[in-house]
C-alpha atoms as a PDB file:
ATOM      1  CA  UNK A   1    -151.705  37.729 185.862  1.00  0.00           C
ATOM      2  CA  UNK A   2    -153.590  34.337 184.557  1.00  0.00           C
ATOM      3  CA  UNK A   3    -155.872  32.263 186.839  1.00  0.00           C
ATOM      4  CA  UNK A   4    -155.739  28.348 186.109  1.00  0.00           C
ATOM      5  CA  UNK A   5    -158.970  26.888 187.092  1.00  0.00           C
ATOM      6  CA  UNK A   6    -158.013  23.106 187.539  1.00  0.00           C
ATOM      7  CA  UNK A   7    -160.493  20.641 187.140  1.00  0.00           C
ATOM      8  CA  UNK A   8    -159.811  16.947 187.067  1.00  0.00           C
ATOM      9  CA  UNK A   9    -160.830  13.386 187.261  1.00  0.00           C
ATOM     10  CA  UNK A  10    -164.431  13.589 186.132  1.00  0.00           C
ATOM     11  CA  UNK A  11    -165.666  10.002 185.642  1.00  0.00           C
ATOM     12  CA  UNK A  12    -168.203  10.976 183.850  1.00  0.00           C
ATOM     13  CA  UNK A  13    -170.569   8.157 182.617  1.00  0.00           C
ATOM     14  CA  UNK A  14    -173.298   6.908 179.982  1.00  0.00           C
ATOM     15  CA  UNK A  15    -175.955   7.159 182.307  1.00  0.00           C
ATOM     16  CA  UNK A  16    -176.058  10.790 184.151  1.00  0.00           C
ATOM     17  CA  UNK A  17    -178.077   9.683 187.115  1.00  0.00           C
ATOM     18  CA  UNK A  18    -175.746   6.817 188.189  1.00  0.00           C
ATOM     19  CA  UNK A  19    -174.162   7.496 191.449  1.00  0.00           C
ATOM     20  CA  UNK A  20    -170.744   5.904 192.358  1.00  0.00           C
ATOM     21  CA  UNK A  21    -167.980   6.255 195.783  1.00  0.00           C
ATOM     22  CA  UNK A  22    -169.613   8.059 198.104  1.00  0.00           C
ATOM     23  CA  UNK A  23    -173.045   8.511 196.259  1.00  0.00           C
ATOM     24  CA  UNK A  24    -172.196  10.678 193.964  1.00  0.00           C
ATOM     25  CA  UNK A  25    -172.971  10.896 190.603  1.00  0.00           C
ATOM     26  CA  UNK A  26    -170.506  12.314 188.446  1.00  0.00           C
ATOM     27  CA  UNK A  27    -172.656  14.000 185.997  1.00  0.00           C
ATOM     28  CA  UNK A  28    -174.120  16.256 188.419  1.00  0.00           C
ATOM     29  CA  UNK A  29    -170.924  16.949 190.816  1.00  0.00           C
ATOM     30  CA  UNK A  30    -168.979  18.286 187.384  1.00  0.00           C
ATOM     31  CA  UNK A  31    -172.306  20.717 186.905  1.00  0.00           C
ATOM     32  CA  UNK A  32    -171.852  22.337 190.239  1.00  0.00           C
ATOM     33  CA  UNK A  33    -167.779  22.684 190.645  1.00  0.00           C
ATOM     34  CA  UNK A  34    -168.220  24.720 186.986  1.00  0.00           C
ATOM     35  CA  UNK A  35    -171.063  26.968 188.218  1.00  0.00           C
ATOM     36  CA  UNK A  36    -169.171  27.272 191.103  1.00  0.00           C
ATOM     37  CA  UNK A  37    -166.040  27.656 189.311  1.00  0.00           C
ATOM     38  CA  UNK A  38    -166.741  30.119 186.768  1.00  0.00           C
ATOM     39  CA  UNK A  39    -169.664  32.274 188.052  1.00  0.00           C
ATOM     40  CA  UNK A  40    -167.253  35.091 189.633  1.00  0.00           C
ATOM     41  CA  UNK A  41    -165.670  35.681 186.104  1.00  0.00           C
ATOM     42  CA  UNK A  42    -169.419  35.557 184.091  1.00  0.00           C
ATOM     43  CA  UNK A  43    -170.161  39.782 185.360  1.00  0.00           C
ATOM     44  CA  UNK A  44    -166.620  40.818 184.496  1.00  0.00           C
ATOM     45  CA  UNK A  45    -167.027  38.889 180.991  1.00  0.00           C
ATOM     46  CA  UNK A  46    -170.081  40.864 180.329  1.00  0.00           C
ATOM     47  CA  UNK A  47    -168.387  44.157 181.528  1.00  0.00           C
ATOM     48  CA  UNK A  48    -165.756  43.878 179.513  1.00  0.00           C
ATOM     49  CA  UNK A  49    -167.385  44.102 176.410  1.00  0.00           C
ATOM     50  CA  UNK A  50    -166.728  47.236 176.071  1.00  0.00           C
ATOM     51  CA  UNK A  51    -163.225  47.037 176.489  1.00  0.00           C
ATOM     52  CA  UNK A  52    -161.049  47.808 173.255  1.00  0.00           C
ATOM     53  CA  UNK A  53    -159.526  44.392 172.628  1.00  0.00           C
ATOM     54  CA  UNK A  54    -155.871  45.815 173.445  1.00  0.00           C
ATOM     55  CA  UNK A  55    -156.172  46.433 176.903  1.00  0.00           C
ATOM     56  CA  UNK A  56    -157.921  43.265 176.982  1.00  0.00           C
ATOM     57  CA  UNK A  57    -155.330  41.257 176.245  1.00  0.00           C
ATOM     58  CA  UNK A  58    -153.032  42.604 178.884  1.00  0.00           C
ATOM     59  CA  UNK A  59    -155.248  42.170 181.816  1.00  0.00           C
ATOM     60  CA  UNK A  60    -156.083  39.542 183.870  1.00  0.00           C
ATOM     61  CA  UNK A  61    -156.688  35.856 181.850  1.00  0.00           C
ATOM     62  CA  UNK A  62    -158.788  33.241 182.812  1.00  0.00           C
ATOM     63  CA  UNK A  63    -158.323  29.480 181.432  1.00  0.00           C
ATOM     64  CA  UNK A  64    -159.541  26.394 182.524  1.00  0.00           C
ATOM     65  CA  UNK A  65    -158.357  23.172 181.896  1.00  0.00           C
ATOM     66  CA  UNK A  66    -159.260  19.484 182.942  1.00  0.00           C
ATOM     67  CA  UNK A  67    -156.595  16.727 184.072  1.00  0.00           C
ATOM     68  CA  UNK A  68    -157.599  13.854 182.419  1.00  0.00           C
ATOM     69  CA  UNK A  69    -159.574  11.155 183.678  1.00  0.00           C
ATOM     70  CA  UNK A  70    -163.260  12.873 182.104  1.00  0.00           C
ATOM     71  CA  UNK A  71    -164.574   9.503 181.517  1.00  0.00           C
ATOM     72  CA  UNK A  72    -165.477   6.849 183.929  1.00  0.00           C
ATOM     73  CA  UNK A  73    -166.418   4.421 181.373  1.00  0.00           C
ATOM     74  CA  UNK A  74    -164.980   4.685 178.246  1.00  0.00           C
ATOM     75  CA  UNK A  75    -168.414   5.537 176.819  1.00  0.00           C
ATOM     76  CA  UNK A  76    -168.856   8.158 173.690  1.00  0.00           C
ATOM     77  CA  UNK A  77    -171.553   9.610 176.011  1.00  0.00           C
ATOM     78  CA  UNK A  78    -169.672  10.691 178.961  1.00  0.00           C
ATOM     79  CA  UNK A  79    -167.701  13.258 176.637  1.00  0.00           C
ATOM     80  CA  UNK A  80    -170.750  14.022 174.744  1.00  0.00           C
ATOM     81  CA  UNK A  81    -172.378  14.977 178.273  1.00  0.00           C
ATOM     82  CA  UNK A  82    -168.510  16.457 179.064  1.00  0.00           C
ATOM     83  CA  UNK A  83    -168.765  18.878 176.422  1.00  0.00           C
ATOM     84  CA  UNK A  84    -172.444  19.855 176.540  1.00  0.00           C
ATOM     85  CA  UNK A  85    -171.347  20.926 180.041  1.00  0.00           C
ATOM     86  CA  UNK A  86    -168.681  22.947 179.338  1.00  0.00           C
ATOM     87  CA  UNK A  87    -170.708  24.590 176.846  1.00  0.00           C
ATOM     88  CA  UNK A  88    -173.477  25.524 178.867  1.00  0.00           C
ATOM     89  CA  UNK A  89    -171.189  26.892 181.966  1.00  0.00           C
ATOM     90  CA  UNK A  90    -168.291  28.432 180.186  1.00  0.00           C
ATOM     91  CA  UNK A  91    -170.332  30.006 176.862  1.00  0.00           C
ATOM     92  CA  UNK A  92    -171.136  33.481 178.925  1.00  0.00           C
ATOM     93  CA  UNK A  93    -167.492  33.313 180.992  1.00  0.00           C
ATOM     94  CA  UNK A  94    -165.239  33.582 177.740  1.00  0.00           C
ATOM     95  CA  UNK A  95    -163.061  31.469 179.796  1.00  0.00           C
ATOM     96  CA  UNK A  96    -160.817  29.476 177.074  1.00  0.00           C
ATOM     97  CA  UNK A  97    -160.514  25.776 177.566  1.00  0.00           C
ATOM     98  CA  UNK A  98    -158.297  23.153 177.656  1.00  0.00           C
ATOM     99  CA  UNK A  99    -157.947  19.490 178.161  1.00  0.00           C
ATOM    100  CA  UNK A 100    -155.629  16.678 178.857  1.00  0.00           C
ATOM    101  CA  UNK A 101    -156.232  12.586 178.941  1.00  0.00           C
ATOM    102  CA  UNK A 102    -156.011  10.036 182.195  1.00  0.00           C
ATOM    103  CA  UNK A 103    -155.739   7.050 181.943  1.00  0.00           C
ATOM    104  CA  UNK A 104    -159.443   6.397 181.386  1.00  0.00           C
ATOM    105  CA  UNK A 105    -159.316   8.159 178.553  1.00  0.00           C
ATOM    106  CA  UNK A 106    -157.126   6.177 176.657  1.00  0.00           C
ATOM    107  CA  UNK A 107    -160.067   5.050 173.785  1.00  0.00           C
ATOM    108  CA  UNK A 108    -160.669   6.551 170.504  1.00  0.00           C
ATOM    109  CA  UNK A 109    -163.602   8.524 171.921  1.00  0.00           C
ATOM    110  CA  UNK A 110    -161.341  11.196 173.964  1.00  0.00           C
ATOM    111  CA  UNK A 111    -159.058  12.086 170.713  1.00  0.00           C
ATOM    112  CA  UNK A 112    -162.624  12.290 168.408  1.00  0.00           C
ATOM    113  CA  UNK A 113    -164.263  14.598 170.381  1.00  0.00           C
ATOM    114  CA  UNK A 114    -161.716  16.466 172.485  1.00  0.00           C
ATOM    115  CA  UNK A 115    -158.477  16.251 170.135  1.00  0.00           C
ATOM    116  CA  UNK A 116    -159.083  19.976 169.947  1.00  0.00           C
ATOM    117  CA  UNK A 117    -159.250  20.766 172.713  1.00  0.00           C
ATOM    118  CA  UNK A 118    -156.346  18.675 174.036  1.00  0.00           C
ATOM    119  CA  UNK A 119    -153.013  20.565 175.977  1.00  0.00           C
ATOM    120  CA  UNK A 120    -150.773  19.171 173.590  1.00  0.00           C
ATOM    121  CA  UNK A 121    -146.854  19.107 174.505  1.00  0.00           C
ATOM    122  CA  UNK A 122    -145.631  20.430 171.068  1.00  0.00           C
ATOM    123  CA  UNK A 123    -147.988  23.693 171.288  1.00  0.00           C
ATOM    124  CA  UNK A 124    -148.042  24.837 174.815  1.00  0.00           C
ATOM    125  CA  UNK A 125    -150.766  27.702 176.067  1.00  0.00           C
ATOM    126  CA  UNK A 126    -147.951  30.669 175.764  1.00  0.00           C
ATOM    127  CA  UNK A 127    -149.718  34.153 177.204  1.00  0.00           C
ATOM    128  CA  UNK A 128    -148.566  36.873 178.776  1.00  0.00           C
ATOM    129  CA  UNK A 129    -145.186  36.208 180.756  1.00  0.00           C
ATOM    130  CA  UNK A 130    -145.908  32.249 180.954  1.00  0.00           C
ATOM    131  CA  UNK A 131    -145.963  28.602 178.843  1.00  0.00           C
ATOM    132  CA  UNK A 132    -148.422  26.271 180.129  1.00  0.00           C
ATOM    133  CA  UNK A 133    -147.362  22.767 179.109  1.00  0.00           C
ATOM    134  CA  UNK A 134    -149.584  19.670 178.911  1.00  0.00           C
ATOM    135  CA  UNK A 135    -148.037  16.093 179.011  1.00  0.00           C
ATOM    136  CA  UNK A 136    -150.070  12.942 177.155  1.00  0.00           C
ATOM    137  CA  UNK A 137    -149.388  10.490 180.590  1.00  0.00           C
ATOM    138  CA  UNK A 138    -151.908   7.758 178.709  1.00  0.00           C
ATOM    139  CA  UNK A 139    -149.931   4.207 178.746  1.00  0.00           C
ATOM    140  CA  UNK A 140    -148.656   3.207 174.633  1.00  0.00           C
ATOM    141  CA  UNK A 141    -148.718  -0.484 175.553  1.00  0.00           C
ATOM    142  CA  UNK A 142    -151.725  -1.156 177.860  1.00  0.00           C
ATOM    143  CA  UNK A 143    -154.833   0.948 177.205  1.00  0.00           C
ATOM    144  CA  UNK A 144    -156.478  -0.582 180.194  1.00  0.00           C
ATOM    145  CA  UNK A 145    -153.685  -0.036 183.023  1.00  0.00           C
ATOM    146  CA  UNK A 146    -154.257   3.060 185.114  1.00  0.00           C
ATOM    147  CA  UNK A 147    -150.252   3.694 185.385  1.00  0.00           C
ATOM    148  CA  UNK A 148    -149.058   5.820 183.465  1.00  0.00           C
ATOM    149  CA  UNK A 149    -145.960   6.732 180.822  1.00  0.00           C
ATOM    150  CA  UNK A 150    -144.206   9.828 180.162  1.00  0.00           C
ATOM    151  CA  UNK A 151    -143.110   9.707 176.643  1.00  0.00           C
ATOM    152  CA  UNK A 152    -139.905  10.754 174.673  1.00  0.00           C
ATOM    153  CA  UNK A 153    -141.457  13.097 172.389  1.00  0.00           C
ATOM    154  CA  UNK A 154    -143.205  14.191 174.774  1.00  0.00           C
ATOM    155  CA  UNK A 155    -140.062  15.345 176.827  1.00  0.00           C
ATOM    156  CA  UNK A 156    -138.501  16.578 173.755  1.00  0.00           C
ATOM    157  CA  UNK A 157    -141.004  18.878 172.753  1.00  0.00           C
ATOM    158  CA  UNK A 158    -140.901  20.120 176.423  1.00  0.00           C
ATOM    159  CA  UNK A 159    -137.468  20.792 176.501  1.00  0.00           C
ATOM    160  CA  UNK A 160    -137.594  22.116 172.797  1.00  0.00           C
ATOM    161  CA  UNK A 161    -139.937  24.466 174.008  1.00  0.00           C
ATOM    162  CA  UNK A 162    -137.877  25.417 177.299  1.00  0.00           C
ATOM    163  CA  UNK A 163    -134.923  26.030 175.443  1.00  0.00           C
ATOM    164  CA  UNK A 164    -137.104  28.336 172.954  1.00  0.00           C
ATOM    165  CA  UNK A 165    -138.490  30.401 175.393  1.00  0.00           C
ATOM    166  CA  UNK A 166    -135.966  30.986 178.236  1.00  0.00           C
ATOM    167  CA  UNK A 167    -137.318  33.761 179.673  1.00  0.00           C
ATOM    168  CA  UNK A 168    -140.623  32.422 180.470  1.00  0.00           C
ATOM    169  CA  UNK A 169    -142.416  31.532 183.045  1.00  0.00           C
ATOM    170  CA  UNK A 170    -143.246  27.455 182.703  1.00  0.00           C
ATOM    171  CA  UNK A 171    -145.987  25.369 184.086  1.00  0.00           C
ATOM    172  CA  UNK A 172    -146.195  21.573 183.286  1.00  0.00           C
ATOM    173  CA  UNK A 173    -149.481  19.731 183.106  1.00  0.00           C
ATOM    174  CA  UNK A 174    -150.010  16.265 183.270  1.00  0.00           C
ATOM    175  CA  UNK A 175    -152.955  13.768 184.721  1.00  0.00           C
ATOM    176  CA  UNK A 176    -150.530  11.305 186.783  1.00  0.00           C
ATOM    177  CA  UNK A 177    -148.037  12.689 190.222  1.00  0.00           C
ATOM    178  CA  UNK A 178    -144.875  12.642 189.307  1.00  0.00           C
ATOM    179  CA  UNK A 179    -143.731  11.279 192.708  1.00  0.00           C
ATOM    180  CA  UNK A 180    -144.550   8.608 194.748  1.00  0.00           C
ATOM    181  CA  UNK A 181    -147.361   9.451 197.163  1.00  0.00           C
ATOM    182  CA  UNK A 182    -147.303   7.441 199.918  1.00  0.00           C
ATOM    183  CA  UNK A 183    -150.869   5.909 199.271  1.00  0.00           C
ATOM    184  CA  UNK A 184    -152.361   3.192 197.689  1.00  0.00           C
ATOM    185  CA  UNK A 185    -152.430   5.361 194.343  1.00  0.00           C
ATOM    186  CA  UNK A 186    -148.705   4.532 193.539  1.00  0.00           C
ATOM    187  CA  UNK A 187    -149.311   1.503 192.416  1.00  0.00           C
ATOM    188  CA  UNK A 188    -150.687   3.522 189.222  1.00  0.00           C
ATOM    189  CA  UNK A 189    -147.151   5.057 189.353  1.00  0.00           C
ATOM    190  CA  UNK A 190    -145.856   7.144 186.473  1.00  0.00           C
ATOM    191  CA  UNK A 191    -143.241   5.311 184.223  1.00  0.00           C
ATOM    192  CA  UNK A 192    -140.272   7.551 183.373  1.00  0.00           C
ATOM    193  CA  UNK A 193    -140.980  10.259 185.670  1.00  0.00           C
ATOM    194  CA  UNK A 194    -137.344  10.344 186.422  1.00  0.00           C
ATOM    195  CA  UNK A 195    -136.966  12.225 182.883  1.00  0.00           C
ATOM    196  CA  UNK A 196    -139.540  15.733 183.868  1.00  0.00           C
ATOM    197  CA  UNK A 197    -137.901  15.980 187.265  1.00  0.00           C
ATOM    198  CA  UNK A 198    -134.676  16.338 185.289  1.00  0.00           C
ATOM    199  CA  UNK A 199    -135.980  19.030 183.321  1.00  0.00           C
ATOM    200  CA  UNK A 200    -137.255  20.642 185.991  1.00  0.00           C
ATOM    201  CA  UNK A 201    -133.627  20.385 187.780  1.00  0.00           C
ATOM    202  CA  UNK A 202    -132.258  21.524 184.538  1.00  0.00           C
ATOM    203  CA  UNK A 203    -134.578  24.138 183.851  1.00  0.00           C
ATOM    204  CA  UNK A 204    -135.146  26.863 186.378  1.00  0.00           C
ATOM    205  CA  UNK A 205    -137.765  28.700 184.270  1.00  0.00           C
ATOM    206  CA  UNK A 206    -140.372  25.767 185.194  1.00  0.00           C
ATOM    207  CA  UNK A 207    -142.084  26.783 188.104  1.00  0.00           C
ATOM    208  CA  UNK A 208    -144.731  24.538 188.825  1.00  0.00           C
ATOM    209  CA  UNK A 209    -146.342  21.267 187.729  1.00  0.00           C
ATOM    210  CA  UNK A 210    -149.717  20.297 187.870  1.00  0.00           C
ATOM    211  CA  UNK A 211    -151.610  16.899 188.333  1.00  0.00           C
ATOM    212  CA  UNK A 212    -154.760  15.337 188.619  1.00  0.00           C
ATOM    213  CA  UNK A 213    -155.134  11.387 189.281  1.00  0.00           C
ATOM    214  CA  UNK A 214    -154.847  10.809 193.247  1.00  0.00           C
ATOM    215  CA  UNK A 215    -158.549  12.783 193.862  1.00  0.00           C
ATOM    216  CA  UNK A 216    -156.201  14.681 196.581  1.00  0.00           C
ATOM    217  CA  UNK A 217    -154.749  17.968 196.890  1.00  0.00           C
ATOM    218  CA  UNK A 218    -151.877  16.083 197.417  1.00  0.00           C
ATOM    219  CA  UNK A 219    -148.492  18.743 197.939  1.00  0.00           C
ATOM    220  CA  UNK A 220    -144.847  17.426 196.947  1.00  0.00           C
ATOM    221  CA  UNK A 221    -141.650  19.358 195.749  1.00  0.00           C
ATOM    222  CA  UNK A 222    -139.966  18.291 192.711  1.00  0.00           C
ATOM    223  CA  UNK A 223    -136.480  17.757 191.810  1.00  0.00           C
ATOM    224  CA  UNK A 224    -133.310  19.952 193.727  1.00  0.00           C
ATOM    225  CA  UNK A 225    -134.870  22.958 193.709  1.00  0.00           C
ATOM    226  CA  UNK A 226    -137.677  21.728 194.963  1.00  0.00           C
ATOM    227  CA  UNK A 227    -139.899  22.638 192.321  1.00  0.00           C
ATOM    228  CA  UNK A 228    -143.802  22.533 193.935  1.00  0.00           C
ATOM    229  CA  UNK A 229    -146.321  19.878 192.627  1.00  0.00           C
ATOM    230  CA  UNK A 230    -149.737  20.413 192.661  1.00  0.00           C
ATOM    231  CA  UNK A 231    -152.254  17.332 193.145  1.00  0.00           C
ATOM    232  CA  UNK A 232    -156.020  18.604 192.438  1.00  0.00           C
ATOM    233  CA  UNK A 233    -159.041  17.110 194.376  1.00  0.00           C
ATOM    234  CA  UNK A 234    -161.980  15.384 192.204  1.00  0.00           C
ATOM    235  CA  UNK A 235    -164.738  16.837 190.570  1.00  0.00           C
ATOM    236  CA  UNK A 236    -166.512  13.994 192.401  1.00  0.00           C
ATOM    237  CA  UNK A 237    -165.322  11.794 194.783  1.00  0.00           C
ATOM    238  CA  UNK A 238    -161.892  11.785 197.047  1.00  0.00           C
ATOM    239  CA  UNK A 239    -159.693   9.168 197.695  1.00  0.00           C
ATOM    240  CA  UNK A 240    -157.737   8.895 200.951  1.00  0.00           C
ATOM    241  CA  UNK A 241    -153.887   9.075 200.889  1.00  0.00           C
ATOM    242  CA  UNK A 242    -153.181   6.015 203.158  1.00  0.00           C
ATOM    243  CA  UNK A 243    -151.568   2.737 202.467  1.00  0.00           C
ATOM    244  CA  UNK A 244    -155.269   1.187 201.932  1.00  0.00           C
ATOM    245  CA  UNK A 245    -157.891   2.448 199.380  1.00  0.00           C
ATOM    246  CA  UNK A 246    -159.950   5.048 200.985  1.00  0.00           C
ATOM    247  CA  UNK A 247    -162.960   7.135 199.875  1.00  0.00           C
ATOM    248  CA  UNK A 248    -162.489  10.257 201.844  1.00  0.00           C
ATOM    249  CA  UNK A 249    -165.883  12.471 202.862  1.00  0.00           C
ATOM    250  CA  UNK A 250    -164.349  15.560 201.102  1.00  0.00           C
ATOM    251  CA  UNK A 251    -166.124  17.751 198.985  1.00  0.00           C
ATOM    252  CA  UNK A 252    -165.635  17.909 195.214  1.00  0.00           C
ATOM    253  CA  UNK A 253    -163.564  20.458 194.183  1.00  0.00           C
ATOM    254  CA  UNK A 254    -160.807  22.281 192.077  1.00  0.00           C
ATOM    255  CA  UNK A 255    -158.400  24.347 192.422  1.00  0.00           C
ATOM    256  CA  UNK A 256    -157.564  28.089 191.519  1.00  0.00           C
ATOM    257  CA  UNK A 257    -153.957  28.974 190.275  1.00  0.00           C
ATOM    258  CA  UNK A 258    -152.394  32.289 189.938  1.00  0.00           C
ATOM    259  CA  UNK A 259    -149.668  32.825 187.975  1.00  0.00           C
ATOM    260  CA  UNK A 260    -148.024  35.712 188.396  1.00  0.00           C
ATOM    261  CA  UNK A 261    -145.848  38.285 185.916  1.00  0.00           C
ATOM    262  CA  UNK A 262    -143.190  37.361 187.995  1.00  0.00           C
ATOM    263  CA  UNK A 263    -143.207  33.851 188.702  1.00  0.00           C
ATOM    264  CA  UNK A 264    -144.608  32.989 192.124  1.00  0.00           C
ATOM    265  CA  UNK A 265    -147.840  30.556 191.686  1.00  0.00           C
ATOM    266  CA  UNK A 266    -150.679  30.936 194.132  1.00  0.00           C
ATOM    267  CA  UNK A 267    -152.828  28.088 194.465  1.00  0.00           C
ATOM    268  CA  UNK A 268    -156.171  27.870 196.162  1.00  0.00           C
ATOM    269  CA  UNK A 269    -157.836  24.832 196.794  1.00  0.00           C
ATOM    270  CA  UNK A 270    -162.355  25.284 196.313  1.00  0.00           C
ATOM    271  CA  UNK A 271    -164.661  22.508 197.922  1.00  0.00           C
ATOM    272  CA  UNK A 272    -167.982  22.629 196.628  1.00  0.00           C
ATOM    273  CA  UNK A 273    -170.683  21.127 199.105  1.00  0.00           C
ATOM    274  CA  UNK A 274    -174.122  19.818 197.263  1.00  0.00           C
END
């Protein structure tokens, strides 16, 4: 089995002390969702040590990885303070990790210091019995909108890969929901989403997508076979799905995905109170 650890929507910012929605500051919300996040795994990292590497590799995984929107304002700090965290909370895990880009990451700053580390759609995560797939949802014509755009190559290197590994279980990534929401949030809609919930229609082996961008764990099917969607709450504040914009009084939080040998995906939803 693997455990996802979703993170998302950071808004991390130049100044670590500055507060925003609901008076919290970023900088220090992010700190406590990882302790939070990755303390259960830091004993069994330790014990397993001594574990020939072998068995290792066929027991339980643990990755994280973070659905876009890490920067609040486009500042070469934020990631600086972005990766200094992740550092510091995931060094004594041995938790690999990953990221994607929102739609306030779309500057050269994301791609200098997280290329990387960046989910990218032509080399999915492939361990064990699954294919974790991240989608680049950043708009090509407007780096300021906070829509979003799936893009052809994007879609073809998704199906390339479906079509090379059939008998895997897959799990799309991306930072924007796929479908509309009901909320305020759509008008930051996805452009082309018809073309994933295709695949997904075409393409039993995809089990599950993943999302950040609404601050909600919002919960949607996907295509005929009603393929689940998974919406991940903030690492800082929460936004209300209503017709209005709302700041909800939520907790930060993350979620926890298990994906299991045989497909089913388990998803657990972790509020983390100051």
């Amino acid at each position: 089995m693997i455990t996802l650890l979703q993170l998302s929507d950071c808004h991390l910012l130049k100044d670590k002390e500055k507060a925003g929605y609901a008076g919290i500051a970023p900088y220090h919300s992010l700190a406590r969702v990882l302790q939070n996040a990755v303390s259960p795994y830091i004993k069994r990292s330790m014990d397993d040590e001594n574990v020939s590497q072998p068995l290792r590799d066929n027991e339980h995984k643990v990755i994280m990885l973070v659905t876009g929107d890490i920067s609040g304002d486009n500042s070469l700090e934020s990631y600086r303070h972005f990766t200094a965290l992740m550092d510091h909370y995931l060094a004594d895990a041995n938790i690999e990790w990953y990221v994607l880009a929102g739609n306030h990451d779309n500057n050269p700053h994301f791609d200098a210091v997280l290329g990387e580390r960046t989910l990218k759609s032509d080399k999915p995560i492939v361990c064990q019995r699954w294919s974790i797939h991240g989608l680049d949802t950043r708009s090509s014509s407007d780096i300021y909108t906070a829509a979003g755009e799936l893009k052809n190559e994007d879609v073809c290197a998704l199906e390339q890969a479906l079509v090379s590994a059939p008998r895997n279980n897959h799990l799309v990534a991306l930072h924007h929901h796929v479908l509309p929401s009901n909320s305020w949030m759509d008008k930051h809609y996805l452009d082309n989403a018809s073309k994933v919930v295709a695949l997904s229609e075409q393409y039993s082996q995809i089990k599950a997508l993943i999302h950040g961008h609404v601050h909600s764990p919002l919960r949607q099917t996907i295509g005929s076979d009603n393929i689940p969607s998974y919406g991940s709450p903030s690492t800082c504040w929460q936004w209300k799905m209503q017709v209005e914009f709302g700041v909800s009084d939520e907790a930060p939080g993350y979620q926890v995905i298990e994906l299991c040998d045989d497909g089913a995906v388990n998803v657990t939803v972790k509020r983390v109170e100051k």
